[in-house]
Protein backbone atom coordinates (compact mmCIF):
# COMPACT_ATOMS: atom_id res chain seq x y z
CA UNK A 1 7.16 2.49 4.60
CA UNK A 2 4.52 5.12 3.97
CA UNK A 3 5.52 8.80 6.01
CA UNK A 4 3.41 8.97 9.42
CA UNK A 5 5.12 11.76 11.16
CA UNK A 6 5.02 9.77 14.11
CA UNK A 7 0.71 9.84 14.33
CA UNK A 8 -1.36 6.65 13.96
CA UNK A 9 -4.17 8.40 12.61
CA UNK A 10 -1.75 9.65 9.65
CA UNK A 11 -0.23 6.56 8.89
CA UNK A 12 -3.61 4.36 8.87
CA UNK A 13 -5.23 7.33 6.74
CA UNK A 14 -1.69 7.01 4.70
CA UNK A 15 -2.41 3.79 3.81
CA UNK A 16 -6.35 4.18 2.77
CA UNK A 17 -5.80 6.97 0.90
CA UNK A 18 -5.98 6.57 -2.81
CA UNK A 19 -9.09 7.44 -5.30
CA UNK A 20 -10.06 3.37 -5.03
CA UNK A 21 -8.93 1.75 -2.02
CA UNK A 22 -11.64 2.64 0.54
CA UNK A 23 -13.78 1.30 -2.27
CA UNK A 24 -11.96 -2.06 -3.09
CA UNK A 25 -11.84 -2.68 0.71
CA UNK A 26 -15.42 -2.30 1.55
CA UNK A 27 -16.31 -4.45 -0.93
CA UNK A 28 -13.83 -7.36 -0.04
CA UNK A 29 -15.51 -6.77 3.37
CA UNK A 30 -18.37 -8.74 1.95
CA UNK A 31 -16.08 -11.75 0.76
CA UNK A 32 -12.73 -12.59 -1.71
CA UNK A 33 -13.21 -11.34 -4.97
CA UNK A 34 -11.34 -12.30 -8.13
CA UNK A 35 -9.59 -8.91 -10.39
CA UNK A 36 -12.37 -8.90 -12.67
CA UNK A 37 -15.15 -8.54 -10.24
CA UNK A 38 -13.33 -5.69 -8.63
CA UNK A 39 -12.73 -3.96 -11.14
CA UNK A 40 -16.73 -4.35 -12.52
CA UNK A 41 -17.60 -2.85 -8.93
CA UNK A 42 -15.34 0.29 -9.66
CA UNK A 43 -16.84 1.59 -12.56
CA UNK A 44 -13.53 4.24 -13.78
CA UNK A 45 -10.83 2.48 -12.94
CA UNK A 46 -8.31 1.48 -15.05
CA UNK A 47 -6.83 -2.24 -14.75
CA UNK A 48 -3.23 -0.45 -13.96
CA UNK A 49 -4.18 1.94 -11.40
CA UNK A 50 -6.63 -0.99 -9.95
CA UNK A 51 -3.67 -3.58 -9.54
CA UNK A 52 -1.57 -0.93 -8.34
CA UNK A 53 -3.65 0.25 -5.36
CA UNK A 54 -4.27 -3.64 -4.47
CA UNK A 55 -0.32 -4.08 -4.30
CA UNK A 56 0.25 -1.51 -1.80
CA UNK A 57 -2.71 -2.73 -0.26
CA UNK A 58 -0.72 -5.65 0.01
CA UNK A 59 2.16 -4.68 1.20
CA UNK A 60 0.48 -2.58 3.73
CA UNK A 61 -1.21 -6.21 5.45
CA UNK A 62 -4.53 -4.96 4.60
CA UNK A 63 -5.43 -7.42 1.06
CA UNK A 64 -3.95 -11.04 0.91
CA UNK A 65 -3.51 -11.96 -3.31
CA UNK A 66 -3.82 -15.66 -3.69
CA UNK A 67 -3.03 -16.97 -7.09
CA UNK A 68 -4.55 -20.31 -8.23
CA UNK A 69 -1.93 -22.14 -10.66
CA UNK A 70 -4.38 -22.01 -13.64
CA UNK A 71 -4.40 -21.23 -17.72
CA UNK A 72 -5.00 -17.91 -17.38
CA UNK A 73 -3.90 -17.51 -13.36
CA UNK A 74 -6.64 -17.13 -11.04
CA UNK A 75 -6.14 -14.14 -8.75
CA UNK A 76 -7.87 -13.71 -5.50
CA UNK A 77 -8.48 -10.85 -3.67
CA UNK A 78 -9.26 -10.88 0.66
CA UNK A 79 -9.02 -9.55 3.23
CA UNK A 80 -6.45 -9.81 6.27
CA UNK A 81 -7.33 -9.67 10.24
CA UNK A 82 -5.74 -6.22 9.52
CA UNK A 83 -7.76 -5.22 6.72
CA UNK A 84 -10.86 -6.51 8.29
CA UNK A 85 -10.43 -4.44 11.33
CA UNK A 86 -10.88 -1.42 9.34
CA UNK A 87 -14.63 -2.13 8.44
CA UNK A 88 -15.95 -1.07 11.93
CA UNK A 89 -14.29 2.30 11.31
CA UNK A 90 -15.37 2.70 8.12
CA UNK A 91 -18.65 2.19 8.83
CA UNK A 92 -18.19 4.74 11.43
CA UNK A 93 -17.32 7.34 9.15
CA UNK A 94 -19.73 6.50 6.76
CA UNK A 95 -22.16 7.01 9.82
CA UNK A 96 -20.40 10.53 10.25
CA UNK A 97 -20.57 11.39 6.49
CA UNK A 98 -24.45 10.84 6.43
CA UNK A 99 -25.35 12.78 9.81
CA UNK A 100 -22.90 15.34 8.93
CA UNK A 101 -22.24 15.80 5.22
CA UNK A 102 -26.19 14.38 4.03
CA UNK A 103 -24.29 11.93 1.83
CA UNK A 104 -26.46 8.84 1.79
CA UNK A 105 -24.30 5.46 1.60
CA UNK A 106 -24.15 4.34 -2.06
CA UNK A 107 -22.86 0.87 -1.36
CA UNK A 108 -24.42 -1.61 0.90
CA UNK A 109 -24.03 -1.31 4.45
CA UNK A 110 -21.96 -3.61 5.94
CA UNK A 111 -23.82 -5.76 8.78
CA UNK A 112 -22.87 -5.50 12.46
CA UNK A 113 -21.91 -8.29 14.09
């Protein structure tokens, strides 16, 4: 289990935090996505950093990994309830970044429902 000193906010951001994750997870926001296509929408990362981040993703409840029996495997990359919960905030602080920081959004903005 990831150190929270006893705060939320610390554990969620505990979780989050890594150079790609924000990243993967926005873009799973916009549907399952196989390795492959990950990685081609994180231009940098390397395959073992990139399967590393999705694993504690994983065990963190925020990415389900489905894997198709297949000649080479299929792996599939989604979202959980959990993981999908953290779009609204995200948007929110991509919101914040803008107003506050001028740092216009780069990746597509997710739509509000």
């Amino acid at each position: 289990m990831k150190s929270n000193h006893g705060c939320p906010v610390s554990g969620t951001i505990n979780c989050v935090s890594g150079k790609w994750k924000v990243l993967a997870i926005w873009h799973l926001a916009f549907g399952a996505k196989r390795f492959a296509q990950l990685r081609d929408l994180l231009p940098g990362v390397s395959e073992k950093v990139l399967t590393a981040q999705l694993r504690q993703l994983e065990i963190d409840g925020i990415v389900h990994r489905k894997v198709k029996k297949a000649s080479p495997p299929q792996v599939t990359y989604s979202l959980t309830r959990a993981g999908e919960e953290l779009i609204e905030p995200m948007s929110a602080l991509c919101s914040w970044g803008t107003r506050h920081l001028g740092i216009p959004p780069s990746l597509p903005r997710f739509p509000k429902s």
